[in-house]
C-alpha atoms as a PDB file:
ATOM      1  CA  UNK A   1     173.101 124.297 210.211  1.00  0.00           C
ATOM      2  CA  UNK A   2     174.351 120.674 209.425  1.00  0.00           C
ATOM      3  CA  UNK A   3     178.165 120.423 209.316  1.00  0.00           C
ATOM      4  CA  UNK A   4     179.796 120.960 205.877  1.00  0.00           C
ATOM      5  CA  UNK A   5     181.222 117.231 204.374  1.00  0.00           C
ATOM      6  CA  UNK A   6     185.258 117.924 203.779  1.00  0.00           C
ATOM      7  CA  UNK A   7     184.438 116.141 200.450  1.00  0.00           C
ATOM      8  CA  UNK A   8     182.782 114.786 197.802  1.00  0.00           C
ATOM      9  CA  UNK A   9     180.273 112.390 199.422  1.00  0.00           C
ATOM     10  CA  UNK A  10     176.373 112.621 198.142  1.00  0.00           C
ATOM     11  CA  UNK A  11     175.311 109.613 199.875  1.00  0.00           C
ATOM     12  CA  UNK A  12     172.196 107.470 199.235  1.00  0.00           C
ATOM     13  CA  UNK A  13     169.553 111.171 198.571  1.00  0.00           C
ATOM     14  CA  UNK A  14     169.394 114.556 197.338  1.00  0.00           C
ATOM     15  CA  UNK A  15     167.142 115.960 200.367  1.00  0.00           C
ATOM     16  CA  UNK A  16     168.687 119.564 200.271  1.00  0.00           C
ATOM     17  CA  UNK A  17     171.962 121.504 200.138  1.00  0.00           C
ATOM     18  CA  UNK A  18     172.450 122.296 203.399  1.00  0.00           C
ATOM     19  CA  UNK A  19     175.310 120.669 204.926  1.00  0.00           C
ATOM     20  CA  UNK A  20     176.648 119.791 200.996  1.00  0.00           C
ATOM     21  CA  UNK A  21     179.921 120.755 200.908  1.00  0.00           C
ATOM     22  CA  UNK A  22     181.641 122.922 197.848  1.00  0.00           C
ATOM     23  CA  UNK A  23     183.417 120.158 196.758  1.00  0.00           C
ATOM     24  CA  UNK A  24     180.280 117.969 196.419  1.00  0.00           C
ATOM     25  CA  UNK A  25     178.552 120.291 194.835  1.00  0.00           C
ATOM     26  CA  UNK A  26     181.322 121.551 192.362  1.00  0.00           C
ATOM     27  CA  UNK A  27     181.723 118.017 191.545  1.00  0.00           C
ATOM     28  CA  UNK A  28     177.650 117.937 190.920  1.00  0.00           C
ATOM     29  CA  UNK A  29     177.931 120.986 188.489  1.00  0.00           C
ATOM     30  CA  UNK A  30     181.536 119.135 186.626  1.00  0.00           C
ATOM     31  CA  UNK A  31     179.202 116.082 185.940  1.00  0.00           C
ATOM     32  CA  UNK A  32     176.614 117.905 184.383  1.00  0.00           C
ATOM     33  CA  UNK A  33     178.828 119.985 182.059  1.00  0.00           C
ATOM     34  CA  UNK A  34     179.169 116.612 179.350  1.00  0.00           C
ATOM     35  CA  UNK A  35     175.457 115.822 179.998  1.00  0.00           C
ATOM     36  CA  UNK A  36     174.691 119.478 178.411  1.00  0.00           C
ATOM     37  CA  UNK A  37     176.070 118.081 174.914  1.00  0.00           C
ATOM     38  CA  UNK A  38     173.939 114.734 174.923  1.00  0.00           C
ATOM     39  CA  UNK A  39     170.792 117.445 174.419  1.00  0.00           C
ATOM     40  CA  UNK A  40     172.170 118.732 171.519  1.00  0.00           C
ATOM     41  CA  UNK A  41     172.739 115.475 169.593  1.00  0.00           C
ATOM     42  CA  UNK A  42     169.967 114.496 166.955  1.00  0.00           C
ATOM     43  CA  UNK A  43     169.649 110.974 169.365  1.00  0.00           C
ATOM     44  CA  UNK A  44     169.500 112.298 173.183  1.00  0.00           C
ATOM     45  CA  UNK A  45     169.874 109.362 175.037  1.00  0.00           C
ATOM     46  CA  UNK A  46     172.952 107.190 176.573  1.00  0.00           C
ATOM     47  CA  UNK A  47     172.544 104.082 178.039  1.00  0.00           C
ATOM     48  CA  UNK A  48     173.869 104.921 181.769  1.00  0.00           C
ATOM     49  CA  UNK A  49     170.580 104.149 183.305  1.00  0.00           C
ATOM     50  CA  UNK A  50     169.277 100.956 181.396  1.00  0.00           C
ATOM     51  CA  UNK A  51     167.678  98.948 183.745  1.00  0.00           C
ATOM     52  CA  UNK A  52     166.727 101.229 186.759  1.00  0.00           C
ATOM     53  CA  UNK A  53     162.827 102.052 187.400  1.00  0.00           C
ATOM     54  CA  UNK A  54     162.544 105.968 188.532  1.00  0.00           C
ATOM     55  CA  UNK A  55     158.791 107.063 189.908  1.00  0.00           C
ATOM     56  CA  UNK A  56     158.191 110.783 189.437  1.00  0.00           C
ATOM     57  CA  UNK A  57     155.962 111.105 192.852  1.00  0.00           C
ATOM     58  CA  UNK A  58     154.678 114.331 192.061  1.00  0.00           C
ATOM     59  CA  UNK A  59     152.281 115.995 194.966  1.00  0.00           C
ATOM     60  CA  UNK A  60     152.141 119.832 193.615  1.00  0.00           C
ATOM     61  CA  UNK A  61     151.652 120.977 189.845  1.00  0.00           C
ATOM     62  CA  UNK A  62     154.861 121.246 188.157  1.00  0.00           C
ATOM     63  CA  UNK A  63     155.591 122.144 184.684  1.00  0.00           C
ATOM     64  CA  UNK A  64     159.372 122.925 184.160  1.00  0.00           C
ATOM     65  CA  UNK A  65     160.522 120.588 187.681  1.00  0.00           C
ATOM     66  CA  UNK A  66     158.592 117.486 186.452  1.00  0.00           C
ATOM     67  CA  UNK A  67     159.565 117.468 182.888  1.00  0.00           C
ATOM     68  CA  UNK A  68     163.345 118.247 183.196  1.00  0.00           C
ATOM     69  CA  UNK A  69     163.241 115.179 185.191  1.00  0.00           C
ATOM     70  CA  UNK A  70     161.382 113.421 182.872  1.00  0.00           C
ATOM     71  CA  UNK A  71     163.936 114.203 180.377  1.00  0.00           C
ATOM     72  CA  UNK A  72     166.819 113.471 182.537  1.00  0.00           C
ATOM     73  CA  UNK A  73     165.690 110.117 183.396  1.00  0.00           C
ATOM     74  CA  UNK A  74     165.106 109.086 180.063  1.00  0.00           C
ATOM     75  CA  UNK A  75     168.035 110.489 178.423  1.00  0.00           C
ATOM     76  CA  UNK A  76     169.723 108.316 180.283  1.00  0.00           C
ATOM     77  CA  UNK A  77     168.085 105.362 179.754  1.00  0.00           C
ATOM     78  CA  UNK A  78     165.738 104.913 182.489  1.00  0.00           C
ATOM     79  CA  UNK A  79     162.439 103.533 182.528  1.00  0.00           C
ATOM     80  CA  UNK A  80     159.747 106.160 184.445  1.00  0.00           C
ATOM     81  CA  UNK A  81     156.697 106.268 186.417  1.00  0.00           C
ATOM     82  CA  UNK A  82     154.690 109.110 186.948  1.00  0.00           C
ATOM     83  CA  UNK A  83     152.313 109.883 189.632  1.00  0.00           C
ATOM     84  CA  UNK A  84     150.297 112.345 191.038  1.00  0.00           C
ATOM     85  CA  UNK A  85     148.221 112.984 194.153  1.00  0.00           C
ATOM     86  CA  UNK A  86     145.087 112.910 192.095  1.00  0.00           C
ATOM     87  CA  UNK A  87     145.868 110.362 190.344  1.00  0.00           C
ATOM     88  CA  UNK A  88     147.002 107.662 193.385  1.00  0.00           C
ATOM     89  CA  UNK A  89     145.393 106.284 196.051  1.00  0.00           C
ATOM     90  CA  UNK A  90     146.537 109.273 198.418  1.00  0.00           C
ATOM     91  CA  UNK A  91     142.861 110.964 197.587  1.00  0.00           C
ATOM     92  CA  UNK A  92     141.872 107.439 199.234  1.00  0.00           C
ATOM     93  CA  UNK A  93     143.681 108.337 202.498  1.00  0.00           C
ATOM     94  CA  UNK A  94     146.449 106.372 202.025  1.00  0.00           C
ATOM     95  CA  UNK A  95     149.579 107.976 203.505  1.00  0.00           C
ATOM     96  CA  UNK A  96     152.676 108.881 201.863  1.00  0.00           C
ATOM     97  CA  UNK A  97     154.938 106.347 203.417  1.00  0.00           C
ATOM     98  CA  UNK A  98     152.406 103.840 201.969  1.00  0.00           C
ATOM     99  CA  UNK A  99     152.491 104.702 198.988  1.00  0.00           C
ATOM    100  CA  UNK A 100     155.962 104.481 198.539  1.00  0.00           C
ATOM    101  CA  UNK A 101     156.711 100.784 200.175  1.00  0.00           C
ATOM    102  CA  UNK A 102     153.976  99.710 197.736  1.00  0.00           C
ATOM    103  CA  UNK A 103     155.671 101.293 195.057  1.00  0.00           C
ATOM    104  CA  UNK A 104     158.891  99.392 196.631  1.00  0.00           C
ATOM    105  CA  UNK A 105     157.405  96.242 196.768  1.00  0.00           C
ATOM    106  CA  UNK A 106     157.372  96.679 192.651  1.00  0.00           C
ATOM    107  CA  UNK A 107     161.307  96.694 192.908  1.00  0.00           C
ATOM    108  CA  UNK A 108     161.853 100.410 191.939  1.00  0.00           C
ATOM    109  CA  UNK A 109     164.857 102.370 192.203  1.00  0.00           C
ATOM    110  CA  UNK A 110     164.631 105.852 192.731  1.00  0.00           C
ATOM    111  CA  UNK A 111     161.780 108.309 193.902  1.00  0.00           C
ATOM    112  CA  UNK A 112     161.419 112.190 192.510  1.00  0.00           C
ATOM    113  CA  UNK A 113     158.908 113.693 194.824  1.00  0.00           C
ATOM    114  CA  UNK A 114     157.688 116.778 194.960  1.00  0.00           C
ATOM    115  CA  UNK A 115     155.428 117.776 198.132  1.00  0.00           C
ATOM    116  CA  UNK A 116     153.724 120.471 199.926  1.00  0.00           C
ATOM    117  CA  UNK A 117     154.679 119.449 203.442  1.00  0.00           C
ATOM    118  CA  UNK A 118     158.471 120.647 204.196  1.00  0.00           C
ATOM    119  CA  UNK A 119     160.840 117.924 205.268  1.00  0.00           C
ATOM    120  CA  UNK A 120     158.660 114.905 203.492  1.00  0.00           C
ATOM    121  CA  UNK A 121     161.489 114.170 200.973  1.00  0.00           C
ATOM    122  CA  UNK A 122     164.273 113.448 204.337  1.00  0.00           C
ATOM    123  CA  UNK A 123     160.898 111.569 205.750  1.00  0.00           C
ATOM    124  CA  UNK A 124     160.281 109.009 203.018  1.00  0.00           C
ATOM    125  CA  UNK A 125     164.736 108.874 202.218  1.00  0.00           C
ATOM    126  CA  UNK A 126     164.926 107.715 206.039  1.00  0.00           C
ATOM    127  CA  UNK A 127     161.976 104.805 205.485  1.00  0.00           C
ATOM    128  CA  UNK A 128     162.730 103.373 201.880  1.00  0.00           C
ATOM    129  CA  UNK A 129     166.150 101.540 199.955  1.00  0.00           C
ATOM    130  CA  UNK A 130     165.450 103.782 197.093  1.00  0.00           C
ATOM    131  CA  UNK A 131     167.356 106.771 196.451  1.00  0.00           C
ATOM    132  CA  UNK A 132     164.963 109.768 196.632  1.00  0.00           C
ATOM    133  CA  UNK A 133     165.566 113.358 195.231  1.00  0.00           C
ATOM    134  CA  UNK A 134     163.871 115.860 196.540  1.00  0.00           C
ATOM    135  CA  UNK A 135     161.971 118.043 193.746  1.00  0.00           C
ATOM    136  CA  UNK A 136     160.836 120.619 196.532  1.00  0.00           C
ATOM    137  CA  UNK A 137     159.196 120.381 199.723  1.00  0.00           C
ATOM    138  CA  UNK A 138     156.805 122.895 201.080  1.00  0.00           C
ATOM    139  CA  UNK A 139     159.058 125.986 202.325  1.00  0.00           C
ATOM    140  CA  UNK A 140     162.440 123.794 203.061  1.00  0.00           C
ATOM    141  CA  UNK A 141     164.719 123.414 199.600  1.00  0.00           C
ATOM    142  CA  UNK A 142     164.905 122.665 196.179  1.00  0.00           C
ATOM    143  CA  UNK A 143     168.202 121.574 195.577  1.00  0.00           C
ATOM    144  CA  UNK A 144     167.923 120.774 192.049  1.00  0.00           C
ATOM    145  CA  UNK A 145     166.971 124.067 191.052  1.00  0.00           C
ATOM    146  CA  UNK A 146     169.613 125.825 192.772  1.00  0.00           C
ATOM    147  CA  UNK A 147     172.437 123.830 191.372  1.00  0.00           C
ATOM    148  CA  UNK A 148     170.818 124.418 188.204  1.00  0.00           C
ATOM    149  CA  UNK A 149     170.722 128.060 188.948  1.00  0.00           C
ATOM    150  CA  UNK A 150     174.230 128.032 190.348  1.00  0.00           C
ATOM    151  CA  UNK A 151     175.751 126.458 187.129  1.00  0.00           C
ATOM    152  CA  UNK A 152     174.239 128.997 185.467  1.00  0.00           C
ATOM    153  CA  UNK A 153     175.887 131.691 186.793  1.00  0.00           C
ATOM    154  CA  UNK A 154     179.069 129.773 186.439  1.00  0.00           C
ATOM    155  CA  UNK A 155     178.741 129.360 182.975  1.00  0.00           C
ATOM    156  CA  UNK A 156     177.786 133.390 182.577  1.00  0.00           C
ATOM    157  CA  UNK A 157     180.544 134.539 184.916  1.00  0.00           C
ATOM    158  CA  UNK A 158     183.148 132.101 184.963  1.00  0.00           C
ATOM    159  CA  UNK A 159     183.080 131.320 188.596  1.00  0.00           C
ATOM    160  CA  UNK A 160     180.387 131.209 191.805  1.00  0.00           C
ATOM    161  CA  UNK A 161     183.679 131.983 194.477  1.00  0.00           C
ATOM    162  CA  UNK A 162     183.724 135.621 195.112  1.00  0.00           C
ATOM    163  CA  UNK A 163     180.877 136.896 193.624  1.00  0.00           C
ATOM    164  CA  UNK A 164     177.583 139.053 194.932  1.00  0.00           C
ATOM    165  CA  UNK A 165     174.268 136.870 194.471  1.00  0.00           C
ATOM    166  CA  UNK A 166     170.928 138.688 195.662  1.00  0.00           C
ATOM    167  CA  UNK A 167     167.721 136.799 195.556  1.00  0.00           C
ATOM    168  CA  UNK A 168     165.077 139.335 195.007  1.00  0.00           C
ATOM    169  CA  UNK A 169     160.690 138.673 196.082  1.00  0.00           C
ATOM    170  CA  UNK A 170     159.117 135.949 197.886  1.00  0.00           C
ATOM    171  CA  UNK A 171     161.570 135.300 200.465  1.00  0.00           C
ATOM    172  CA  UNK A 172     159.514 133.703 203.311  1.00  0.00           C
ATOM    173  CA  UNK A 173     157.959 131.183 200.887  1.00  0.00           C
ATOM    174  CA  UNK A 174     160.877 129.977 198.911  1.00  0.00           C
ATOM    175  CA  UNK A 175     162.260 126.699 199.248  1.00  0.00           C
ATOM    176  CA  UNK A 176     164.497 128.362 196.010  1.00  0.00           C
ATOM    177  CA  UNK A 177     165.880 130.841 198.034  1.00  0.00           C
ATOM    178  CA  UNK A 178     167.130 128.726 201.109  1.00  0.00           C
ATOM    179  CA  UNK A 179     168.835 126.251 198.429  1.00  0.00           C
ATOM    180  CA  UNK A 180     170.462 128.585 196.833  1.00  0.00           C
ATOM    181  CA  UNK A 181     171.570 130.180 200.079  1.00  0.00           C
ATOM    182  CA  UNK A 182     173.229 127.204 201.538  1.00  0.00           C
ATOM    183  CA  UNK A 183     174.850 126.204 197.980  1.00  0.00           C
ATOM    184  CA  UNK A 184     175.850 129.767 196.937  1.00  0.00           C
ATOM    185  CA  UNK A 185     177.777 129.993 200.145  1.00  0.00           C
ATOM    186  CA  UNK A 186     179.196 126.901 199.994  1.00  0.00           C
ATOM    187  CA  UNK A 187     180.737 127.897 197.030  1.00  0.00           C
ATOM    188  CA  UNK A 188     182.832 131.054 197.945  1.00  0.00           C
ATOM    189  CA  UNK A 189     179.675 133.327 196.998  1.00  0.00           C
ATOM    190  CA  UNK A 190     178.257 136.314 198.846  1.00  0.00           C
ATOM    191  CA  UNK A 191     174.319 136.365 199.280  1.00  0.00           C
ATOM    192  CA  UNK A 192     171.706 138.922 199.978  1.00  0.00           C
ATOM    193  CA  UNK A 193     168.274 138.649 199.461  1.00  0.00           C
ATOM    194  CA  UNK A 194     165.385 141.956 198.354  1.00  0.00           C
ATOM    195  CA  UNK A 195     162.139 142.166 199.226  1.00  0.00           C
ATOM    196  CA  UNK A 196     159.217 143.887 201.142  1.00  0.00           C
ATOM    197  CA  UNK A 197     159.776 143.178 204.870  1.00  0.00           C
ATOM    198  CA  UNK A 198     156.520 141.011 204.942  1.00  0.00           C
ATOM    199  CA  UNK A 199     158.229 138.468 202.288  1.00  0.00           C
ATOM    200  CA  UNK A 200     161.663 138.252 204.269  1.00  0.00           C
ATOM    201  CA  UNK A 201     161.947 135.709 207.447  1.00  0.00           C
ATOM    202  CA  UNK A 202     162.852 136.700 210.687  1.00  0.00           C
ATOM    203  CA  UNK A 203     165.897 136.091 211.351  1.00  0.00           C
ATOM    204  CA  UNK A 204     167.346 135.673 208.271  1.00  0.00           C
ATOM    205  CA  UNK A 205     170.520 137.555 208.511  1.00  0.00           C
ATOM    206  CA  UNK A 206     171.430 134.328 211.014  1.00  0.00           C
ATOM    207  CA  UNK A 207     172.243 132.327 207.905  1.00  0.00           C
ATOM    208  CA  UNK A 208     174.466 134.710 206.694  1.00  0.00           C
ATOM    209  CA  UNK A 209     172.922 136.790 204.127  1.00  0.00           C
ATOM    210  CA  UNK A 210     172.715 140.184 204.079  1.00  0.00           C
ATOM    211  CA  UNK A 211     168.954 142.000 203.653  1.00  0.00           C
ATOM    212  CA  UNK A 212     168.145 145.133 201.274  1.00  0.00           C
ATOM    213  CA  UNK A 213     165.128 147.227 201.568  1.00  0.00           C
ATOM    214  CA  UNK A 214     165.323 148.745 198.665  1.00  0.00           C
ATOM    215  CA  UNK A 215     165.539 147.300 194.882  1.00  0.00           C
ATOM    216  CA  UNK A 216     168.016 149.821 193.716  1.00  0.00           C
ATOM    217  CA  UNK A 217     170.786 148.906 196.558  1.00  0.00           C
ATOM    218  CA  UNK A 218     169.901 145.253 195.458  1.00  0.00           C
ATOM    219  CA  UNK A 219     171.126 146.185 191.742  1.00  0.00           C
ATOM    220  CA  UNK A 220     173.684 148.404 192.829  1.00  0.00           C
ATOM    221  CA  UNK A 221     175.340 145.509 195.333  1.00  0.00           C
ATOM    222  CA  UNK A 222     174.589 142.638 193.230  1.00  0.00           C
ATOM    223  CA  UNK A 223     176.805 140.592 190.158  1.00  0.00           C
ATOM    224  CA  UNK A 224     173.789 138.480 189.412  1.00  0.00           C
ATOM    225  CA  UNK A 225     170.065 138.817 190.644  1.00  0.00           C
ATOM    226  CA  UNK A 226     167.750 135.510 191.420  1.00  0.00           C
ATOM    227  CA  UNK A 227     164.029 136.787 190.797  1.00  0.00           C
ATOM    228  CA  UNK A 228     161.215 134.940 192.649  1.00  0.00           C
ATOM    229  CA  UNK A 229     157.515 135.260 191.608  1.00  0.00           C
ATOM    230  CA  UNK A 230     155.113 135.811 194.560  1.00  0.00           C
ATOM    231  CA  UNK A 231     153.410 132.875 195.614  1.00  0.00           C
ATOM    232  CA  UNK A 232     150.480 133.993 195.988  1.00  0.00           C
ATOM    233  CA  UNK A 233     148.637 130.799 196.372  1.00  0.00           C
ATOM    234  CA  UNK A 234     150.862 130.222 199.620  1.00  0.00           C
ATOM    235  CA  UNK A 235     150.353 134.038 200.666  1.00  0.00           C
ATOM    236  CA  UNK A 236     146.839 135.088 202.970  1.00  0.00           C
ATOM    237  CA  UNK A 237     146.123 138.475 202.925  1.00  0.00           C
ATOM    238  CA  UNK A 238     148.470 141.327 204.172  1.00  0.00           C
ATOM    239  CA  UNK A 239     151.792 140.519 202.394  1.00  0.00           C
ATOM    240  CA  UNK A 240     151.742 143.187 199.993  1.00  0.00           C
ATOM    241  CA  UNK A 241     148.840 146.199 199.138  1.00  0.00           C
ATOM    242  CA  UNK A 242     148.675 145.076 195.622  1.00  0.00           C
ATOM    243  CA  UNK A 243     150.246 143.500 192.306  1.00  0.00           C
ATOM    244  CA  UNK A 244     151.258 146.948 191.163  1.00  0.00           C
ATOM    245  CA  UNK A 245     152.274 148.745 194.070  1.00  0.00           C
ATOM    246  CA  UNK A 246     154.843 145.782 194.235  1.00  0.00           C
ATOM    247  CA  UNK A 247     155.754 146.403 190.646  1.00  0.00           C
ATOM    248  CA  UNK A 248     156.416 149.612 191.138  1.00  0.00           C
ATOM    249  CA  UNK A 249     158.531 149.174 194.397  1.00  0.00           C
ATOM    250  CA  UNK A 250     160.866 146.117 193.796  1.00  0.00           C
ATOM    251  CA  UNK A 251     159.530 145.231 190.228  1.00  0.00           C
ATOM    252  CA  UNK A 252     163.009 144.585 188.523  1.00  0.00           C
ATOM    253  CA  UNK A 253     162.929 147.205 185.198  1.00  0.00           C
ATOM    254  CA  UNK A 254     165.051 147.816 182.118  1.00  0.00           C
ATOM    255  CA  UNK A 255     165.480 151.606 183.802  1.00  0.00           C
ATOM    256  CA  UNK A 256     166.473 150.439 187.231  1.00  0.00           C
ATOM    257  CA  UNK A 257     168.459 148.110 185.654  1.00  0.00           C
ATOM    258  CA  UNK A 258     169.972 150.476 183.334  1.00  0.00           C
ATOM    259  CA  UNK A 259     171.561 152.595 186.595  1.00  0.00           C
ATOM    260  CA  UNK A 260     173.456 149.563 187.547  1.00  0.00           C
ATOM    261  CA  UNK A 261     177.179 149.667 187.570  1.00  0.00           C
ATOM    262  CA  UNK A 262     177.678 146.520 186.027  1.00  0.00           C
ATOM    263  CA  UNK A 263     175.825 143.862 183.279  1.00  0.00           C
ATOM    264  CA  UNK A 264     174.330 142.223 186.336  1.00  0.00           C
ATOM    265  CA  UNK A 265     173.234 138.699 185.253  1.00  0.00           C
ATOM    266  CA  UNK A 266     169.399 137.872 185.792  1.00  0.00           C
ATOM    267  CA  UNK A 267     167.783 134.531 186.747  1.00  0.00           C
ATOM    268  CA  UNK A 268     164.174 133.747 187.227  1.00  0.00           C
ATOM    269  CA  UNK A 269     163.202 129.889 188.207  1.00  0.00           C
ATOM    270  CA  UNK A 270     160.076 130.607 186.727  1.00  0.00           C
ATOM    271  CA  UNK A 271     157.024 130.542 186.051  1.00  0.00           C
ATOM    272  CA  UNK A 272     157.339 134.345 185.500  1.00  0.00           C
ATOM    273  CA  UNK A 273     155.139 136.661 186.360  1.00  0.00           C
ATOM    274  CA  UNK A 274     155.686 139.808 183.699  1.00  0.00           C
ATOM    275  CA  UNK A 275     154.804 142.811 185.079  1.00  0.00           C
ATOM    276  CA  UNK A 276     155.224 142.232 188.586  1.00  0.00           C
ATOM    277  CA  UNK A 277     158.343 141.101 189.769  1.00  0.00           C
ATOM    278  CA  UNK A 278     160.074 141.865 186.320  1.00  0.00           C
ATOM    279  CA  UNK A 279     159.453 143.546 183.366  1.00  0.00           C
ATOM    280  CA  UNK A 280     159.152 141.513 179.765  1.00  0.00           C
ATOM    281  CA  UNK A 281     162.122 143.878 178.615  1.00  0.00           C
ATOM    282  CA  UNK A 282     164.194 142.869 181.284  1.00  0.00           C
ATOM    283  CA  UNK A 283     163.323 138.666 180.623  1.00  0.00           C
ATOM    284  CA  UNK A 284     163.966 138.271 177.601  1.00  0.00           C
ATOM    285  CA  UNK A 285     166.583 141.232 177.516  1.00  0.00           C
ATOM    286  CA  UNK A 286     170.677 140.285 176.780  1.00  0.00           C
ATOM    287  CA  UNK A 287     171.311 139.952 180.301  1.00  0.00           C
ATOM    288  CA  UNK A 288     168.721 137.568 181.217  1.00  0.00           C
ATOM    289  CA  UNK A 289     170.066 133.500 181.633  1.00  0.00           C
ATOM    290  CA  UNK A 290     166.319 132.031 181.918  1.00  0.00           C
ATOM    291  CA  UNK A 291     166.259 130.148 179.250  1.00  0.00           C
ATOM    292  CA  UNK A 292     169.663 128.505 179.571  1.00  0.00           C
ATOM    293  CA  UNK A 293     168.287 127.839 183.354  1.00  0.00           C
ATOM    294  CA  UNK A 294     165.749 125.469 181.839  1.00  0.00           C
ATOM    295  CA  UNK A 295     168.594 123.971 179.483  1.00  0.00           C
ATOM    296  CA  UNK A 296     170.688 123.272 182.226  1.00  0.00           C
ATOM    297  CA  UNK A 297     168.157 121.986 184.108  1.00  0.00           C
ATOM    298  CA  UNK A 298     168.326 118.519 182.275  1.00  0.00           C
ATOM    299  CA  UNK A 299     171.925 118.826 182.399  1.00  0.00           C
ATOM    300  CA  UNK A 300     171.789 119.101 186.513  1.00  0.00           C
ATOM    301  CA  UNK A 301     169.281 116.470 186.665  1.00  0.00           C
ATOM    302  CA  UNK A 302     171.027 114.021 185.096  1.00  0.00           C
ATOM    303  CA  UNK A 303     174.306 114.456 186.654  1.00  0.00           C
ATOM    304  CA  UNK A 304     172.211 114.031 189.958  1.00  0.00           C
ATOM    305  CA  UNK A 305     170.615 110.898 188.441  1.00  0.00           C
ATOM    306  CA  UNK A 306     174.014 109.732 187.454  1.00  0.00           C
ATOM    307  CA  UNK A 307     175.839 109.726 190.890  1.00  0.00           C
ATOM    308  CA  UNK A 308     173.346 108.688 193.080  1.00  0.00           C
ATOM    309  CA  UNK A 309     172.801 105.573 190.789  1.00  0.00           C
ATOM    310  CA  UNK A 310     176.452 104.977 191.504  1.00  0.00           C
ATOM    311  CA  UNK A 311     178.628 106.894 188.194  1.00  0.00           C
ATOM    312  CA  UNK A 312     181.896 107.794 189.220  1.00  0.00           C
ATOM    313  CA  UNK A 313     182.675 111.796 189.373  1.00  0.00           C
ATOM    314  CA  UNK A 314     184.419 112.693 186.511  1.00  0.00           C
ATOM    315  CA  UNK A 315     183.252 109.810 184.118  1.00  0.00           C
ATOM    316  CA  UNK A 316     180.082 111.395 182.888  1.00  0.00           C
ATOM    317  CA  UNK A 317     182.950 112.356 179.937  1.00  0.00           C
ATOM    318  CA  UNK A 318     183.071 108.732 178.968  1.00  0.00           C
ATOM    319  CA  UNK A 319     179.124 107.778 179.544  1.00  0.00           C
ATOM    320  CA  UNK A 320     178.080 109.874 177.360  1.00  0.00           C
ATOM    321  CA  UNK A 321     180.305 108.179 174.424  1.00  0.00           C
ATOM    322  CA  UNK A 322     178.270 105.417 175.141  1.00  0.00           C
ATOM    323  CA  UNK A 323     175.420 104.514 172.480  1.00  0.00           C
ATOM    324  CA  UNK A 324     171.919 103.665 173.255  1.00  0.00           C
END
């Protein structure tokens, strides 16, 4: 694991969190919290990013990644691009570094890419100018989502420092759950993860976190529970016997969660699968923070926009006085 930065230093990407330290990423969460009112006004848009040219390089479908950005960019002012693989000349066999020095050589500004190969958003930051975010990368991170999740929790709670996080399902395929490993830590947080030992990676307990077999000790333990789907379109056979035979082990249910000590707070990046890794009572019960996930999704996203285009922490206050 990369050394943690003493300070607040995001430098020219957003690859992952690892290596972020808590006061970058505090400050990350602070810039988004005036960005949250801009949504609510009957005109959503400042002018912060007037002028810059943002491509949404989009390699894996996307519903609720893609569009937050696409709100977050132009919210702010920017004008966007949006690509996908089927849509570019990748199908034509040109490669991904390609692709991106031509879209260069059009004088853009920032990339958003979203890819199936783990470590291709450090791989195109380290060859192009632009600033590049990384919108999730085969198995390695998704930083955006777990700050998003992460201010979530602050906003629910009060705090991230001190308190029991357990991310529950898909382990071994999650690019969520290693993000919001390294950032919940970072924070003061402690982390466990749930699952069937099939959809946990060897080793994990290396990075810190501790491991539950069982869904109940998961409740029991945790202040706030992190729900992955199963990606099953990742998974070959063997990982589990069945849809409901996971259900009925570490399915996450308004009874099981009735027998927990506290009002444990429940996230979900989504899409959801009801019925197998939680119950419809239990998403859109009074403990669940899913939808404000997706609200503060925009919120995150711009903040990120903001900084690496060059905003000072702590003036997001005064950008978003300013009229489009």
């Amino acid at each position: 694991m990369n050394q943690a930065r003493p300070e607040f230093e995001l430098g020219k990407d957003l690859v992952g969190l690892e290596g972020l330290s808590g006061a970058t990423i505090t400050v990350i969460l602070d810039t988004a919290e005036p960005f949250k009112e801009i949504s609510e006004r009957a005109i959503k848009k400042v002018p912060v990013l007037r002028g810059k040219t943002i491509v949404n390089l989009f390699f894996e479908p996307s519903t609720r990644t893609r569009i937050s950005f696409e709100f977050a960019e132009k919210r702010l002012g920017a004008d966007t691009v949006n690509i996908s693989s089927s849509g570019s000349s990748v199908v034509k066999g040109e490669t991904l570094v390609d692709t991106a020095r031509n879209l260069e050589a059009m004088r853009i500004d920032m990339v958003v890419i979203r890819h199936s190969s783990s470590g291709a958003a450090s791989f195109l930051a380290d060859r192009i100018p632009s600033n590049v975010i990384n919108a999730g990368d085969g198995q390695h991170e998704h930083p955006t989502q777990a700050l998003l999740d992460m201010l979530t929790i602050r906003d629910r709670l009060g705090r991230i420092e001190g308190l029991k996080v357990c991310i529950v399902g898909d382990i071994v395929h999650s690019r969520v759950a290693r993000s919001n490993i390294f950032g919940l830590q970072a924070l003061g947080a402690e982390v466990a993860v749930c699952g069937p030992r099939s959809l946990i990676p060897r080793g994990i307990e290396e990075l810190g976190v501790e491991s539950f077999n069982h869904i109940e000790d998961a409740i029991e333990w945790a202040d706030a529970l992190n729900i992955l789907r199963l990606q099953l379109e990742r998974m070959s056979t063997g990982f589990i016997p069945s849809l409901r035979e996971y259900n009925r082990v570490f399915g996450v249910t308004r009874a099981r969660l009735a027998r927990a000590p506290r009002d444990t707070v429940i996230l979900h990046p989504g899409p959801i699968n009801r019925g197998v890794e939680i119950d419809s009572a239990v998403a859109d019960g009074p403990q669940s923070v899913i939808l404000p996930q997706v609200t503060n999704g925009v919120a995150v996203r711009m903040a990120v926009l903001y900084l690496l285009a060059g905003g000072v922490p702590g003036g997001a206050e005064a950008a978003k006085q300013e009229i489009s």
